[in-house]
Protein backbone atom coordinates (compact mmCIF):
# COMPACT_ATOMS: atom_id res chain seq x y z
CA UNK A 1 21.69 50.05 98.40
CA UNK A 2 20.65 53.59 97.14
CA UNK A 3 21.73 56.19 99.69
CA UNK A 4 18.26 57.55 101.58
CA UNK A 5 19.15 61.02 101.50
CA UNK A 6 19.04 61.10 97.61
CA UNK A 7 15.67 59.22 97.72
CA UNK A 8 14.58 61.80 99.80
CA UNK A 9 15.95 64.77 97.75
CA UNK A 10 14.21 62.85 94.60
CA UNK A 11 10.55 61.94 96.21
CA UNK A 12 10.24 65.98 97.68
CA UNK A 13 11.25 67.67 94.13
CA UNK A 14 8.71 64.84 91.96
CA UNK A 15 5.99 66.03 94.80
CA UNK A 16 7.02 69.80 93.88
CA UNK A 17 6.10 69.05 90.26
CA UNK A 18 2.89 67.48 91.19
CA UNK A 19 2.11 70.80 93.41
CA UNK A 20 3.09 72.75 90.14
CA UNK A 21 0.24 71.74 88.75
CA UNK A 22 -2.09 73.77 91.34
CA UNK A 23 -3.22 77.15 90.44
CA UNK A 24 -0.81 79.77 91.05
CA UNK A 25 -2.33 81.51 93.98
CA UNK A 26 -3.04 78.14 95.49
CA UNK A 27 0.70 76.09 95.52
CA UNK A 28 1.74 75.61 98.93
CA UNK A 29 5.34 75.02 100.19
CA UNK A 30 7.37 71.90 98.84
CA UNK A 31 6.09 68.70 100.79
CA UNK A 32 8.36 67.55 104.04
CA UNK A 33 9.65 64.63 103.47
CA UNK A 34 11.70 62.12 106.91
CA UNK A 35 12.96 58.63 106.71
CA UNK A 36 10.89 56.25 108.26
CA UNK A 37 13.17 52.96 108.51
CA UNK A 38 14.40 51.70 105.20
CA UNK A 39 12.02 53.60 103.29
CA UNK A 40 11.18 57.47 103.00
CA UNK A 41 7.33 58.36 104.21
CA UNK A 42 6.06 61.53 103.30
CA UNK A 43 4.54 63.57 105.98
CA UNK A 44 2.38 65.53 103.35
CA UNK A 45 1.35 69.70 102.86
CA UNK A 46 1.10 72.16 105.25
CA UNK A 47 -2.41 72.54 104.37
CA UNK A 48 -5.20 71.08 101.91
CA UNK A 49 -5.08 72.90 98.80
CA UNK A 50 -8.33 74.79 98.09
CA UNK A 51 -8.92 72.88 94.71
CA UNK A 52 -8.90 69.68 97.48
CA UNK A 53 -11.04 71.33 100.23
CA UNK A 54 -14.00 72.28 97.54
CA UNK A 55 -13.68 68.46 95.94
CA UNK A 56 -14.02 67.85 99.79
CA UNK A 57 -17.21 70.06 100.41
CA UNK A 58 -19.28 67.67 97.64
CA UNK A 59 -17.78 64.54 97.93
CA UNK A 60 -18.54 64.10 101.65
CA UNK A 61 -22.10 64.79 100.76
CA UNK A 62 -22.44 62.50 97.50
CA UNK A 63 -19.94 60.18 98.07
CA UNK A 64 -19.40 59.87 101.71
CA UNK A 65 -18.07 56.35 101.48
CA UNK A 66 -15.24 57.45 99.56
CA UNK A 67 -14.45 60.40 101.89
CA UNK A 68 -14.11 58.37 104.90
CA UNK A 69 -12.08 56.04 103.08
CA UNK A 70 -9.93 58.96 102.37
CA UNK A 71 -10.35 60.02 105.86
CA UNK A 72 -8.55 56.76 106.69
CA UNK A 73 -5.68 57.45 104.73
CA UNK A 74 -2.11 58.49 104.98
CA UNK A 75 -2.66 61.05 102.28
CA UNK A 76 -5.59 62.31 104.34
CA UNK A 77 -2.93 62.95 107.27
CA UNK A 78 -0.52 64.58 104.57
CA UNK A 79 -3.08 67.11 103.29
CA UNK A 80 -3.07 65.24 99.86
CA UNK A 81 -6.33 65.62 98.56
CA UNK A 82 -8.50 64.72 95.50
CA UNK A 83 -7.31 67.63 93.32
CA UNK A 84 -3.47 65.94 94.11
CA UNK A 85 -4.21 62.23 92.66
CA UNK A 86 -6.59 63.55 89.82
CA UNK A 87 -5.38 67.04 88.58
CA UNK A 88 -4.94 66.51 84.30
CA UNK A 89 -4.04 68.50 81.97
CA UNK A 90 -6.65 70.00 79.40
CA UNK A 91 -5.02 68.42 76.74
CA UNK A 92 -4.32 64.79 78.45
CA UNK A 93 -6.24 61.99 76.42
CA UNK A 94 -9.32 61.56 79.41
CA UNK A 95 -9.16 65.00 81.18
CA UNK A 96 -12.42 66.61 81.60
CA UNK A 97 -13.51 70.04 82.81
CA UNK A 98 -15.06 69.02 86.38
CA UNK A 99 -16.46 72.82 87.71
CA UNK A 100 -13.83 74.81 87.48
CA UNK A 101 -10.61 71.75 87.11
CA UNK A 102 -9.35 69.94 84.72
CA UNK A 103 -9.54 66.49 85.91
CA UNK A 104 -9.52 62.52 84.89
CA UNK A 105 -11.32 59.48 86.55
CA UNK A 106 -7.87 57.46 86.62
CA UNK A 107 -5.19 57.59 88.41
CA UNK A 108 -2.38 56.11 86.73
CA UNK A 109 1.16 55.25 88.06
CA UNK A 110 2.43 57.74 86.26
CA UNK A 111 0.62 60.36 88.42
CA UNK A 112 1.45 58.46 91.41
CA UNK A 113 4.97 59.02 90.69
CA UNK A 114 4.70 62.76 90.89
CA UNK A 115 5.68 61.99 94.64
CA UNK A 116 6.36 57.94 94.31
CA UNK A 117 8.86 58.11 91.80
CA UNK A 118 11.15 55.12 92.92
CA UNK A 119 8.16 53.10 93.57
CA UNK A 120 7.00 53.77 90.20
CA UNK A 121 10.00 53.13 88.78
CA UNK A 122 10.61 49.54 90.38
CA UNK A 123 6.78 48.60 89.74
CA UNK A 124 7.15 49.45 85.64
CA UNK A 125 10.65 47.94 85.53
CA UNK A 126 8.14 44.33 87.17
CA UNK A 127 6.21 41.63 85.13
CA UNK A 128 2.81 43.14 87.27
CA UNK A 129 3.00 46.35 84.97
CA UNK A 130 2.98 43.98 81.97
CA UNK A 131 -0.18 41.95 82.67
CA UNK A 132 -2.19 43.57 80.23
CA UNK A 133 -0.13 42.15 77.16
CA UNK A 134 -1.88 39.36 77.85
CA UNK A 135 -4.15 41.04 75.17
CA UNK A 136 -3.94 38.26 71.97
CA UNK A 137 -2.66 35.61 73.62
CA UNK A 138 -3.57 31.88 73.61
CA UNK A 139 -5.47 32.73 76.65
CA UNK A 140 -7.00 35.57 75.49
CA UNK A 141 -8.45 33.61 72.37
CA UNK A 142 -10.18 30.91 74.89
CA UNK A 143 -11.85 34.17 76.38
CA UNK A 144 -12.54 36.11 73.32
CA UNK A 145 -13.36 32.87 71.06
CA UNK A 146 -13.32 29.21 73.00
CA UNK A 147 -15.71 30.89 75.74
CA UNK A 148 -17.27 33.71 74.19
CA UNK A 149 -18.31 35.98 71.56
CA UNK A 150 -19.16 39.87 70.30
CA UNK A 151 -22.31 40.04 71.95
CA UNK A 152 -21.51 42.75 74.49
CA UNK A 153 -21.41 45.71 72.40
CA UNK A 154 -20.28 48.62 73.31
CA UNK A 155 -19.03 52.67 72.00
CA UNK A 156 -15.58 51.49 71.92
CA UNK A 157 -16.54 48.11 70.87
CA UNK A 158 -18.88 48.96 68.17
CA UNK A 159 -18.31 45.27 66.87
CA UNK A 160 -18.52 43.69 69.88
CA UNK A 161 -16.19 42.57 72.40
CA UNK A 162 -16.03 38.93 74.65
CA UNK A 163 -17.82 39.70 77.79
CA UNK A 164 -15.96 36.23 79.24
CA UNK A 165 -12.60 38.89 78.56
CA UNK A 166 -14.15 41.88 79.71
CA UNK A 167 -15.09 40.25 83.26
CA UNK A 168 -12.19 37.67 83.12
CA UNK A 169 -9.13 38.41 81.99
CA UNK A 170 -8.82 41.90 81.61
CA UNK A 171 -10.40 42.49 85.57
CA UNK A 172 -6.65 40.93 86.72
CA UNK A 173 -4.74 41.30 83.94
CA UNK A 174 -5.82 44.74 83.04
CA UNK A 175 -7.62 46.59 79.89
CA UNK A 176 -6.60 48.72 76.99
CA UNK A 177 -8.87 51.58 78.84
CA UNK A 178 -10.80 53.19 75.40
CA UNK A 179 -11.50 57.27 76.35
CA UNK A 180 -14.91 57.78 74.05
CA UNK A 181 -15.25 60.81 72.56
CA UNK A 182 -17.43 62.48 75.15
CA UNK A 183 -14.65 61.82 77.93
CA UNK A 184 -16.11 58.93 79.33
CA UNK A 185 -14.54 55.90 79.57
CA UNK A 186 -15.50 52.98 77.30
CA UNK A 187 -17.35 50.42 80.07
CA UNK A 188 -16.08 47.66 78.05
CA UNK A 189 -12.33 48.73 79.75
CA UNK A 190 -13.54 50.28 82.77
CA UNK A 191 -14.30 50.03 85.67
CA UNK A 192 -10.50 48.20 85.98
CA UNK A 193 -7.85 47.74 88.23
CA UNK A 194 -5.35 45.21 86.57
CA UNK A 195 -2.56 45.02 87.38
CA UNK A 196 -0.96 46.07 83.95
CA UNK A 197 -3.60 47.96 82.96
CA UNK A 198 -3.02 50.50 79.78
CA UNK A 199 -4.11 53.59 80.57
CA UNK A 200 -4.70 56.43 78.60
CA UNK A 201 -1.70 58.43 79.54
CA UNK A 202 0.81 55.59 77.65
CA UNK A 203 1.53 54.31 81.12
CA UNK A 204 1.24 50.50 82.23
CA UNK A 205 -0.52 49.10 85.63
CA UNK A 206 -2.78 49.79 88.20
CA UNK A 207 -1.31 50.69 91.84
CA UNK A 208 -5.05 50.92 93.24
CA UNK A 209 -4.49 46.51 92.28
CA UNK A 210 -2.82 46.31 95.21
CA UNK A 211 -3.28 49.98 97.07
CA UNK A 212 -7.25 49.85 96.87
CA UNK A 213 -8.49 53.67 96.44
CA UNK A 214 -9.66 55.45 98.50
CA UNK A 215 -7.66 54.83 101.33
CA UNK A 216 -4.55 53.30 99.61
CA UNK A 217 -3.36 50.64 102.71
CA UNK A 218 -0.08 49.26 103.02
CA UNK A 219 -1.39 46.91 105.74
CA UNK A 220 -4.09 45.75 103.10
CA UNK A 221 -1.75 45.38 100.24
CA UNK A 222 1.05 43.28 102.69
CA UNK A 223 -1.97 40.97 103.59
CA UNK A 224 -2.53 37.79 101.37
CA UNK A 225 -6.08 38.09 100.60
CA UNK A 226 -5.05 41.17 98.50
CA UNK A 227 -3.18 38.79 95.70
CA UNK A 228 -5.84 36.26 96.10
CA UNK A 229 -7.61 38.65 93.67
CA UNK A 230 -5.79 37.54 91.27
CA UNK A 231 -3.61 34.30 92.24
CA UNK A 232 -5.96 31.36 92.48
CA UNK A 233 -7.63 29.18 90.54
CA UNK A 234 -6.50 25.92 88.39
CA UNK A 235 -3.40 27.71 87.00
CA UNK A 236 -1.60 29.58 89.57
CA UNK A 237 -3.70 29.08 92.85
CA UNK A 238 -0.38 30.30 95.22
CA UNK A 239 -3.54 31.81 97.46
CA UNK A 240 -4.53 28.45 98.32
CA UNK A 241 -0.97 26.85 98.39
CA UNK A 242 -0.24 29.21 100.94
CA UNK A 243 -2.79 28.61 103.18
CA UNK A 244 -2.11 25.10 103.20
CA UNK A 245 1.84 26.02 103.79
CA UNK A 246 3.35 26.43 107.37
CA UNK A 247 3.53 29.64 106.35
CA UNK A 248 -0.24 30.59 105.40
CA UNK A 249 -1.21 28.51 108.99
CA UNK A 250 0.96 30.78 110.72
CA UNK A 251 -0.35 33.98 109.65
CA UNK A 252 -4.05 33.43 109.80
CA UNK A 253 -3.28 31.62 113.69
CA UNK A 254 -1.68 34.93 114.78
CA UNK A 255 -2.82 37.94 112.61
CA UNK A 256 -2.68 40.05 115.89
CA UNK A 257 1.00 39.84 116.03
CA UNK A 258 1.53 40.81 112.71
CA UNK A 259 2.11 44.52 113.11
CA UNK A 260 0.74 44.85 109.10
CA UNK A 261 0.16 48.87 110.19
CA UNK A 262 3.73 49.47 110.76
CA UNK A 263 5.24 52.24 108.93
CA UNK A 264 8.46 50.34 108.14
CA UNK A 265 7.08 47.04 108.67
CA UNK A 266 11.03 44.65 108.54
CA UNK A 267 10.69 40.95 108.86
CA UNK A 268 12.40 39.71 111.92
CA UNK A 269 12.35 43.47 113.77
CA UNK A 270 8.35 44.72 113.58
CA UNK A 271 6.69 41.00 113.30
CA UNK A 272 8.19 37.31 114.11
CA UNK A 273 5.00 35.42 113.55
CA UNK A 274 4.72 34.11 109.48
CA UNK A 275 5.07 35.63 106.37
CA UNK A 276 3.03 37.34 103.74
CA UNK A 277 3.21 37.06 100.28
CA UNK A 278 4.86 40.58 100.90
CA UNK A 279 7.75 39.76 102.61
CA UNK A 280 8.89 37.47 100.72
CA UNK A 281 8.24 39.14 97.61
CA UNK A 282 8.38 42.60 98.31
CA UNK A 283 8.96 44.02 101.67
CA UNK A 284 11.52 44.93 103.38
CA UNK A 285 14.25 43.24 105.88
CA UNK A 286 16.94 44.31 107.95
CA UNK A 287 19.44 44.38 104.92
CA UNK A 288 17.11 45.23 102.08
CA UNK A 289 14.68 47.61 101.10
CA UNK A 290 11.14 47.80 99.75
CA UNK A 291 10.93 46.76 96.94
CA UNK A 292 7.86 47.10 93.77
CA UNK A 293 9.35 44.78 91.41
CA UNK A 294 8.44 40.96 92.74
CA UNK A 295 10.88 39.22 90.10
CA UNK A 296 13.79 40.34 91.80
CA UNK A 297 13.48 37.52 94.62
CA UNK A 298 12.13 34.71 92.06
CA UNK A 299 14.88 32.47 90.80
CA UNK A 300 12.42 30.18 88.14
CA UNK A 301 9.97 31.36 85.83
CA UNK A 302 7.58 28.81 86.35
CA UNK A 303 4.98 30.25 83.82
CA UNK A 304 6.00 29.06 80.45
CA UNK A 305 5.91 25.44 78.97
CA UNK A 306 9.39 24.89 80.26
CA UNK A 307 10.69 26.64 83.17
CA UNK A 308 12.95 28.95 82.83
CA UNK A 309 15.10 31.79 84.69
CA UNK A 310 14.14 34.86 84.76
CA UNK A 311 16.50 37.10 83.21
CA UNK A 312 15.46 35.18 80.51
CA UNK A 313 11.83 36.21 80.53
CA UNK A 314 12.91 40.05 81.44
CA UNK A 315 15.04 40.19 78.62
CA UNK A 316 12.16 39.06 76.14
CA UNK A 317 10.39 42.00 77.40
CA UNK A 318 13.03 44.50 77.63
CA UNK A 319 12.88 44.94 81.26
CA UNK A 320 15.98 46.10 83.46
CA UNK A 321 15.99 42.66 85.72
CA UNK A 322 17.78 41.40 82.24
CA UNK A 323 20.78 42.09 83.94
CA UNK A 324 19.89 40.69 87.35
CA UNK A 325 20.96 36.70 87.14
CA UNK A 326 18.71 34.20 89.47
CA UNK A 327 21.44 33.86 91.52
CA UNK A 328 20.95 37.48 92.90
CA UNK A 329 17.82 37.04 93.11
CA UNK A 330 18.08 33.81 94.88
CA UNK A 331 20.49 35.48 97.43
CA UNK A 332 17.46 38.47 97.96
CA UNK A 333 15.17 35.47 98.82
CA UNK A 334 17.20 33.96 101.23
CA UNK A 335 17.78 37.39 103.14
CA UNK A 336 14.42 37.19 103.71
CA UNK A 337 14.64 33.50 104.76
CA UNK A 338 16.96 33.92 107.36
CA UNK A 339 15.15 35.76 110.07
CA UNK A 340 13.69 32.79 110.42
CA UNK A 341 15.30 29.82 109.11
CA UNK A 342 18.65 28.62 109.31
CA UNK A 343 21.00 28.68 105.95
CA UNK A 344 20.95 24.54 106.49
CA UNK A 345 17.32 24.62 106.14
CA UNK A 346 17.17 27.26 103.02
CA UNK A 347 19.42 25.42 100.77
CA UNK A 348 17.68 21.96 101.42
CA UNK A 349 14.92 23.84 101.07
CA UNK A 350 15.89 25.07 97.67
CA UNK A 351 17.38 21.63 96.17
CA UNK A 352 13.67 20.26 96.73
CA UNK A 353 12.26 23.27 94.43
CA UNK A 354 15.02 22.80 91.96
CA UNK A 355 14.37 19.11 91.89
CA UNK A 356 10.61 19.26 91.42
CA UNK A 357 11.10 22.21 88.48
CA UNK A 358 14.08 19.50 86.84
CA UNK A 359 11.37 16.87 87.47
CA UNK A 360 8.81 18.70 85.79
CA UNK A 361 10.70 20.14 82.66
CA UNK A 362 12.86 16.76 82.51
CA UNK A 363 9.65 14.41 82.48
CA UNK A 364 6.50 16.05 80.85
CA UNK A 365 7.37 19.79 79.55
CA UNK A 366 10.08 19.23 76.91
CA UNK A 367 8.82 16.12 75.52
CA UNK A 368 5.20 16.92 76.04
CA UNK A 369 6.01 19.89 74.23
CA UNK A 370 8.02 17.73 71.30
CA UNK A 371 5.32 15.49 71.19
CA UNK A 372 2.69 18.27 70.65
CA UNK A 373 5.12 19.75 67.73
CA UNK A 374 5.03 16.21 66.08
CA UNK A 375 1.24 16.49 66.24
CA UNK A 376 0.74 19.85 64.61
CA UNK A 377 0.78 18.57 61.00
CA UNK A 378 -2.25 16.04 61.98
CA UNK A 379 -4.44 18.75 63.69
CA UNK A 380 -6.88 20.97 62.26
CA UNK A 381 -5.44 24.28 62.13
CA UNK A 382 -7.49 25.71 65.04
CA UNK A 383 -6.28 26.95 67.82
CA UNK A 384 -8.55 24.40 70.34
CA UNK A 385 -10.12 23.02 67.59
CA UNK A 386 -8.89 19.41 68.83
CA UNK A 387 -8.98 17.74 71.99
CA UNK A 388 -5.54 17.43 72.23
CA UNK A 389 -5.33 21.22 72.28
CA UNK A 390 -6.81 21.44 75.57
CA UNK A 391 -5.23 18.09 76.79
CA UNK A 392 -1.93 19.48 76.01
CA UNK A 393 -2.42 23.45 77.27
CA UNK A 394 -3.91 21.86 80.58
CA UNK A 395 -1.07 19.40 81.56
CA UNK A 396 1.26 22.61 81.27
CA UNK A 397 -0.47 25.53 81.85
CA UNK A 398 -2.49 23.81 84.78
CA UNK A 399 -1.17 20.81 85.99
CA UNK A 400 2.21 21.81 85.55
CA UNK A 401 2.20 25.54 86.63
CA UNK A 402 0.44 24.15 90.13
CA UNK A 403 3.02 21.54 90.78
CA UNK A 404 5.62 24.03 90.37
CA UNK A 405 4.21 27.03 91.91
CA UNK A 406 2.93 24.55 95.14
CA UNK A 407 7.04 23.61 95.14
CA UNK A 408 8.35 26.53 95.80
CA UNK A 409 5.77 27.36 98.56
CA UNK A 410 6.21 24.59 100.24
CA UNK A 411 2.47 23.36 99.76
CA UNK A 412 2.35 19.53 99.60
CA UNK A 413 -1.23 18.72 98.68
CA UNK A 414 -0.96 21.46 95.56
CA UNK A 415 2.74 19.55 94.81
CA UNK A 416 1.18 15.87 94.57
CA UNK A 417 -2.58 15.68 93.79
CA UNK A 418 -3.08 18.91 92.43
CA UNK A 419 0.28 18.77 90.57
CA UNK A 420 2.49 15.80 89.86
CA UNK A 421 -1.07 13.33 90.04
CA UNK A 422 -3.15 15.19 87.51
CA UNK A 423 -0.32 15.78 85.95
CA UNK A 424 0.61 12.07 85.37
CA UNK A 425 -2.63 11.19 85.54
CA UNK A 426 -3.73 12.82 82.15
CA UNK A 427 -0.02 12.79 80.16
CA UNK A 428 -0.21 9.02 80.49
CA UNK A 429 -4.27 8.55 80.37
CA UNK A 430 -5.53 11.17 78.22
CA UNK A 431 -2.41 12.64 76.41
CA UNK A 432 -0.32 9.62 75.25
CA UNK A 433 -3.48 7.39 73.79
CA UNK A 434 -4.70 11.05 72.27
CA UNK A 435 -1.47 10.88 70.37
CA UNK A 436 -1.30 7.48 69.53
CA UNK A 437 -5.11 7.56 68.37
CA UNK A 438 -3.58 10.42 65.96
CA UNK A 439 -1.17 9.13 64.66
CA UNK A 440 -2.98 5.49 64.18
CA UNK A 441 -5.65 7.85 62.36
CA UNK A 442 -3.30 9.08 59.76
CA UNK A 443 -1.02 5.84 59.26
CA UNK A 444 -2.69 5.06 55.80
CA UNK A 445 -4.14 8.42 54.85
CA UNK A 446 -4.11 9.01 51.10
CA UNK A 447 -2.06 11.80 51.28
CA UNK A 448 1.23 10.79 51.99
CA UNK A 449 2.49 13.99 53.99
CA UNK A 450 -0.05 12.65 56.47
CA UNK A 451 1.14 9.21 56.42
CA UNK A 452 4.73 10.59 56.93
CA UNK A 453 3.93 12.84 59.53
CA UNK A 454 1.76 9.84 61.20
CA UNK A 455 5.31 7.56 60.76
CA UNK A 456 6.84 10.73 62.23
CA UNK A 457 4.61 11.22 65.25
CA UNK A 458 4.54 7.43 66.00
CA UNK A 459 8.20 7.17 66.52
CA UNK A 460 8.69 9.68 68.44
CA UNK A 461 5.89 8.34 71.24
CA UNK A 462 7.40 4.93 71.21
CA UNK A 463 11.18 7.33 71.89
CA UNK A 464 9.47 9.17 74.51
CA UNK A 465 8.16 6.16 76.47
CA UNK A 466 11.54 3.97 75.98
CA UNK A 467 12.68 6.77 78.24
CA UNK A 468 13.71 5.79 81.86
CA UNK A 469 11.05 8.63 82.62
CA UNK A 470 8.33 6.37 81.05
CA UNK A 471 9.31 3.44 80.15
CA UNK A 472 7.66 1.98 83.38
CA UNK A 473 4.34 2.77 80.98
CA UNK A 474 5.02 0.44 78.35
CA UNK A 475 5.84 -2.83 81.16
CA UNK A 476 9.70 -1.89 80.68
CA UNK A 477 10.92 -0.74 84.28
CA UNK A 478 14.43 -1.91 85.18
CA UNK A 479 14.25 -5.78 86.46
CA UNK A 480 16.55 -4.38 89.70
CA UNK A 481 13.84 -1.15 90.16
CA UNK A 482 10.97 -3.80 90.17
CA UNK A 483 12.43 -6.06 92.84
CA UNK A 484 13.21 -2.92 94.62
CA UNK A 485 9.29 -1.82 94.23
CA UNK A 486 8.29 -5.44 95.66
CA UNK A 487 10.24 -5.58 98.61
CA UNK A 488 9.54 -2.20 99.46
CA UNK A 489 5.42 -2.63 98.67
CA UNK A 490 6.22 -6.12 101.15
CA UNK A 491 7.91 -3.82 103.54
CA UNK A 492 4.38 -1.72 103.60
CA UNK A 493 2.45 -4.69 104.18
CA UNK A 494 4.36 -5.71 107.21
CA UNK A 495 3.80 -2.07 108.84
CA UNK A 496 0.27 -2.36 108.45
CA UNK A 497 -0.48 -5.77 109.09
């Protein structure tokens, strides 16, 4: 655990250097910095800065929504003013001349870490900071292609850009943000606050996703309708599987215990009542800090084809949590478990996930995924240009992420007829006879690469479904599991009769 007098030390000299930036005549004494519980809390500037008080003067005239909202704020209390979030310098890629300051429109997490360094740190070292390399992807071509087209045109988009993107994908995951020649910014890639979006300074994310400006609230970014932003819908809808879970029925049935405006805010010593997708992911407990990276409590990544861990994932994108195994991380998670759950209760919990993700990459991921490779050489060469495109992409990217992701929040209706049922549902309905209608297709093509590959394709269905996974499809379940079915479908009858 890092020692709290060096993350003290470190947050008051990164303020200093943001203060440096101040006119001469105008740089105040270095901030004063206490610990507040596990965390340090800045108690701010003797005074507001005069570049701050004459923002001030003409802001709470033309923008007096924004100024209370600022009023609101901790940084309000700590004399941290406008000039202290948007000071630039002249040669920084958006700064502007604003009256008599050099200033830009975004505030970027690398100018919050002039005084939230460790924060900073953790959040960039996180998969949130990395949203925006979504940019390319297969999603990104069913926005920019599948969905849309060029026709919102724009300076920085003189060819046109998808506005299905622009108002999709890029609003969570974040934009490339385009700085036009004039100084302002391109409104293809702003207004945005994704999560990892790529601002102009080199610097990846958005703290106002979470923090929304002006008034930057903890107690809004620890409350769950803050990630419902971005985590709902058909392929990761954890906003709705938590309000289904125990844990989502507790919070909204006693909000008014929560304590969400506490300044150090630990789980089983400020609030009893549920939890937030905050402590579990992020905040603190009695033995752990705050924390900005919200991978380092996940022990599956449940986002790919096939699950994996997720040192494996952080190591494909260079990040530090490489070197943190899912075991830690599984450990962090429990920590946070046990103020309110016995250890009996967290590792039964955790052999159900596990068993649902084995289920799940066992059954339909890694030979749905063989299957699909079998296919390629019969498809047109378009990504969706056949059905089985989106078949395929929706058993794993939908079906299959919700089962999962419901799992491991304990939300039963997301697990079953969200998850497991569509998911069946459509492998054995839509996806198998998709397949077999290929490769039937192709059987006595004249080219005979086709043929082969339609040979090729066959035999591997009819080796997927004489699997004990599937071979209940093709009228071959075990003689003992069927009398085991019966007695057990007799055994219903008799309850209900």
């Amino acid at each position: 655990m890092t020692n709290l007098r060096t993350v003290t030390l470190l947050a008051t000299s990164t303020c200093a250097l943001a203060l440096s930036f101040l006119p001469e005549s105008d740089t105040p004494r270095d901030p004063i910095h206490e610990p507040t519980g596990s965390t340090t809390q800045a108690i701010g500037l003797p005074e507001l800065s005069k570049a701050s008080r004459e923002c001030v003067d003409c802001h709470k005239k033309e923008s007096l929504g924004l100024y209370q909202q600022w009023g609101d704020s901790k940084h309000y209390r700590g004399n941290v003013g406008c000039f202290e979030c948007h000071m630039a310098n002249r040669d920084d890629a958006d700064a502007f001349r604003h009256y008599d300051q050099w200033i830009s429109v975004i505030v970027s997490p690398k100018d919050c870490a002039r005084c939230h360094s460790r924060e900073v740190e953790e959040f960039m070292g996180s998969h949130h900071s990395k949203g925006g390399r979504i940019l390319g992807s297969l999603d990104n071509v069913l926005a920019e292609v599948v969905e849309g087209n060029k026709g919102l045109v724009t300076p920085g988009f003189p060819e046109g850009v998808s506005a299905a993107a622009v108002s999709g994908c890029w609003q969570c995951h974040g934009s490339e943000i385009k700085v036009l020649p004039d100084k302002k910014l391109d409104p293809a890639t702003w207004p945005n606050t994704g999560i990892g979006r790529i601002n102009p300074d080199g610097s990846e994310g958005a703290c106002t996703a979470c923090h929304s400006r002006h008034n930057f609230s903890a107690a809004q970014a620890r409350h769950p309708d803050t990630c419902g932003k971005c985590h709902m819908g058909p392929d990761h809808p954890q906003k709705e599987i938590y309000e289904e879970s125990k844990h989502g029925i507790a919070f909204f049935a006693n909000q008014d215990k929560m304590n969400l405006d506490s300044n150090k805010w630990i789980v089983g010593e400020d609030y009893f009542a549920a939890p937030t997708c905050a402590t579990c992911h992020m905040s603190a407990t009695k033995d752990m800090d705050v924390t900005h990276d919200i991978g380092l409590r996940i022990s599956w990544n449940n986002r790919p084809v096939v699950s994996i861990r997720p040192e494996e994932s952080d190591a494909k994108m260079g990040l530090p949590g490489k070197d943190v195994p899912w075991q830690m991380r599984r450990a962090n998670m429990k920590n946070v478990c046990v103020n309110c759950h016995n250890m009996q209760w967290i590792d039964n919990f955790y052999i159900q996930y596990d068993g649902l993700v084995d289920l799940y990459n066992e059954k339909y991921a890694k030979p749905g995924k063989a299957l699909y490779t079998f296919a390629q050489p019969l498809l047109k060469p378009v990504k969706f240009g056949n059905k089985i495109d989106f078949i395929w992409f929706e058993l794993w990217h939908h079906e299959g992420r919700r089962a999962r992701h419901a799992a491991s929040m304990m939300g039963p209706d997301y697990t079953h007829w969200h998850g497991t049922y569509d998911l069946a549902k459509n492998f054995y309905s839509e996806y198998i006879p998709e397949l077999e209608e290929l490769a039937e297709e192709n059987m006595h093509d004249s080219d005979p690469k086709r043929v082969a590959a339609a040979k090729a394709l066959d035999a591997k269905i009819k080796e997927v479904l004489a699997t004990d996974d599937h071979k209940w499809f093709i009228g071959g379940m075990d003689p003992a599991e069927a009398a085991r079915r019966a007695e057990e479908a007799t055994k219903f009858r008799e309850r209900y009769k």
